[in-house]
C-alpha atoms as a PDB file:
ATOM      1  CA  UNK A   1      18.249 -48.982-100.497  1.00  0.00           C
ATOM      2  CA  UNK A   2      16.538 -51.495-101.969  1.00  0.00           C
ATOM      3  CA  UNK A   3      12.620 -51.295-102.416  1.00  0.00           C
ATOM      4  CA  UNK A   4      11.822 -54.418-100.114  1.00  0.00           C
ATOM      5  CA  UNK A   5      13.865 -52.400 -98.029  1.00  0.00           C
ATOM      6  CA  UNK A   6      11.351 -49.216 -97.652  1.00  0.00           C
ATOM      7  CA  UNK A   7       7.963 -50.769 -96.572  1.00  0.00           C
ATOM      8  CA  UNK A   8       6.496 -47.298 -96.697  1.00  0.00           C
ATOM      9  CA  UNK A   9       2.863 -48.625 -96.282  1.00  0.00           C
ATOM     10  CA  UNK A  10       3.320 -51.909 -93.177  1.00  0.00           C
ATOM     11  CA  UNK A  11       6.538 -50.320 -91.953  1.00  0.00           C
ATOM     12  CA  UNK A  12       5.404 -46.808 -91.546  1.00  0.00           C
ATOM     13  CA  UNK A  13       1.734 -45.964 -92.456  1.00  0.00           C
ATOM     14  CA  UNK A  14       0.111 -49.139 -90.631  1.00  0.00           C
ATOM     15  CA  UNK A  15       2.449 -48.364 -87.627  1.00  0.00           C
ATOM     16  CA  UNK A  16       1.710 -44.780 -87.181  1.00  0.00           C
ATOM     17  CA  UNK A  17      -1.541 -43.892 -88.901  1.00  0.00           C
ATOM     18  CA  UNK A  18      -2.752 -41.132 -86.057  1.00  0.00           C
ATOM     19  CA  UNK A  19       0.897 -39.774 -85.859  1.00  0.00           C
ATOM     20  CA  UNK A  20       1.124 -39.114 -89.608  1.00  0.00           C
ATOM     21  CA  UNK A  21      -2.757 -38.248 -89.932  1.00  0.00           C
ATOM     22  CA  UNK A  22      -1.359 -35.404 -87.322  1.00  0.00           C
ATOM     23  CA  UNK A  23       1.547 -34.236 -88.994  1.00  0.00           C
ATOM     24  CA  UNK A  24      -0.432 -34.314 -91.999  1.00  0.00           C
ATOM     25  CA  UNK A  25      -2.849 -31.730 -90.855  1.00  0.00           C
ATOM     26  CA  UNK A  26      -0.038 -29.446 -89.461  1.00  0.00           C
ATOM     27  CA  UNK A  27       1.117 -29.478 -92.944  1.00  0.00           C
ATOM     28  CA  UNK A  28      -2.499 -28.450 -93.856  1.00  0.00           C
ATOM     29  CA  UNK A  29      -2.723 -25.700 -91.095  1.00  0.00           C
ATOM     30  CA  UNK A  30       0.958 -24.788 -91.898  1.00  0.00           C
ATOM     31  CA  UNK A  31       0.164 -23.799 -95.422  1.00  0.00           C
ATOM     32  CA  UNK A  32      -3.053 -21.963 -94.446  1.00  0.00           C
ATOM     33  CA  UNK A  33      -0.935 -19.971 -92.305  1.00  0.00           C
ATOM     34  CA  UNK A  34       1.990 -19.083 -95.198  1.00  0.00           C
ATOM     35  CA  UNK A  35       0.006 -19.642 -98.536  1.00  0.00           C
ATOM     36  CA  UNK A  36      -3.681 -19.565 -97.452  1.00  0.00           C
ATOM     37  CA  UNK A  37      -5.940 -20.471-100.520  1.00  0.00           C
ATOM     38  CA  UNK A  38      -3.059 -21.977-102.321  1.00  0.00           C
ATOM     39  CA  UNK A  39      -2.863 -25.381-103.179  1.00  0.00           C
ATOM     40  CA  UNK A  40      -0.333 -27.524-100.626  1.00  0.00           C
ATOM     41  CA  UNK A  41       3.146 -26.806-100.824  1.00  0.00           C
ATOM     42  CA  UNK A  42       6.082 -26.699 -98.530  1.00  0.00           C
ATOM     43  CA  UNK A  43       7.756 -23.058 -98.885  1.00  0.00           C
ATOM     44  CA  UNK A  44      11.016 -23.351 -97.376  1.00  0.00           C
ATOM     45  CA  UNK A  45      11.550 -20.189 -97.162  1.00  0.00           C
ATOM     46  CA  UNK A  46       9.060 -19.113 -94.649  1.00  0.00           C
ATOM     47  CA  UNK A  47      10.780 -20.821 -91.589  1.00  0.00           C
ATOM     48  CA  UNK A  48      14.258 -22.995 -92.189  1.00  0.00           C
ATOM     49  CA  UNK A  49      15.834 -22.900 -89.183  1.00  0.00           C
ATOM     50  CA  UNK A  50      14.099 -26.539 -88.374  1.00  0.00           C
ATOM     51  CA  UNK A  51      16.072 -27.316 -85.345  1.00  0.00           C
ATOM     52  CA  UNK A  52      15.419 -23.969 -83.596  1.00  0.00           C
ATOM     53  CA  UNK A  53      11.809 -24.293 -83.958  1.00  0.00           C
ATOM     54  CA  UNK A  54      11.743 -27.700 -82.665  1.00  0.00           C
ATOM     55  CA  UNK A  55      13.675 -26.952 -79.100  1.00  0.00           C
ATOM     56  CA  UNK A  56      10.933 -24.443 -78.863  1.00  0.00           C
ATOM     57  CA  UNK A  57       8.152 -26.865 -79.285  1.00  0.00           C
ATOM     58  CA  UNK A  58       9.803 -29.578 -77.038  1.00  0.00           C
ATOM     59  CA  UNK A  59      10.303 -26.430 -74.695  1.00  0.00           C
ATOM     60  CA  UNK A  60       6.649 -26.053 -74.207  1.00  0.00           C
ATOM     61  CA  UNK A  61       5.893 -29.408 -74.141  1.00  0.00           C
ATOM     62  CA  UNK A  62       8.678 -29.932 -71.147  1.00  0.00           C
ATOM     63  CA  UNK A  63       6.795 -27.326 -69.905  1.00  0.00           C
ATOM     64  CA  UNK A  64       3.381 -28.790 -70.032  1.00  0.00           C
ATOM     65  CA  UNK A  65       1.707 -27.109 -72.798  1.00  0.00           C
ATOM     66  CA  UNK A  66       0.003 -29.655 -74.987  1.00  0.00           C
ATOM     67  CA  UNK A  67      -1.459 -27.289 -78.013  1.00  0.00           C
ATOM     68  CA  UNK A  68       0.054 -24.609 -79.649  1.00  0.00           C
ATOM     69  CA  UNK A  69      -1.728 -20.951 -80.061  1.00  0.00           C
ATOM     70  CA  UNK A  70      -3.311 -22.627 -83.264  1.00  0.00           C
ATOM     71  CA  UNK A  71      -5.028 -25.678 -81.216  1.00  0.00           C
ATOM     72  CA  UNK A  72      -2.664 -28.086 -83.041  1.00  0.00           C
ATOM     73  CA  UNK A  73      -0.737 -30.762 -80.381  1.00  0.00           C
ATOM     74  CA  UNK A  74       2.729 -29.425 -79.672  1.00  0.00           C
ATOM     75  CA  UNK A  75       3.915 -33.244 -79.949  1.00  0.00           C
ATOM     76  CA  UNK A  76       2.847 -32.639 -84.013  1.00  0.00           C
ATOM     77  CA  UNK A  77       4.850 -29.841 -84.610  1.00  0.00           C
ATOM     78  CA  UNK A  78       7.560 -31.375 -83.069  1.00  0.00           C
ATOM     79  CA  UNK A  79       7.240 -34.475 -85.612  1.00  0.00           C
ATOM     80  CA  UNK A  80       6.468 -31.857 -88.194  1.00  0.00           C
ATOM     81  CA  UNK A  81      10.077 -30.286 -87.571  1.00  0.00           C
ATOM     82  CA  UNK A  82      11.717 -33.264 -87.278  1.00  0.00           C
ATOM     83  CA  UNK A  83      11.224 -35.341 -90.546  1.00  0.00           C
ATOM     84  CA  UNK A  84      11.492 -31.346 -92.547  1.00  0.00           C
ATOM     85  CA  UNK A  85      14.692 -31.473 -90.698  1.00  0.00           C
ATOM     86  CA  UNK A  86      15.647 -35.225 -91.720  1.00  0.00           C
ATOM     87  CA  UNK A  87      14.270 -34.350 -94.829  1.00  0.00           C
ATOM     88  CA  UNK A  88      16.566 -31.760 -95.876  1.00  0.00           C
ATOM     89  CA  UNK A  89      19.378 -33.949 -94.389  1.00  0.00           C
ATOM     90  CA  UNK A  90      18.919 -36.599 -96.705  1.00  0.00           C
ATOM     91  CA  UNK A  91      18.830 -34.226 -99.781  1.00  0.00           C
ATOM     92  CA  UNK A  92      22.502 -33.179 -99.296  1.00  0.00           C
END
């Protein structure tokens, strides 16, 4: 893929900016969860199964629950799971 290819910032960040600001803090509350006081980092190892976690989510969404236990939107955790998931698929 060529660069003009990946417009990162007007194909993605000017299209989405509250949807990514979201994920971005479930990323945040994430690691407080798994590596509190640590700097940022995804630790894989804590919860891989990407897929499983995300039927769950859309579960409780189908069922009308808007926030998770934590007070983060169900809807984020769902995006969350999904690009880790597309993430690790375009690493093989």
């Amino acid at each position: 893929m060529e660069r003009k290819e990946c417009p990162l910032f007007s194909g993605l960040i000017k299209y989405f900016p509250k949807a990514l600001r979201e994920v971005a803090h479930i990323s945040y509350m994430g690691n407080e969860q798994h590596c509190k006081g640590k700097p940022l980092v995804w630790d894989r190892t804590k919860s891989p199964a990407e897929l499983d976690s995300m039927m769950r989510h859309l579960v409780d969404y189908a069922d009308g629950k808007k926030f998770d236990e934590d007070g983060s939107l169900v809807l984020g955790k769902i995006a969350w799971r999904a690009l880790a998931f597309l993430e690790k698929e375009l690493e093989k």
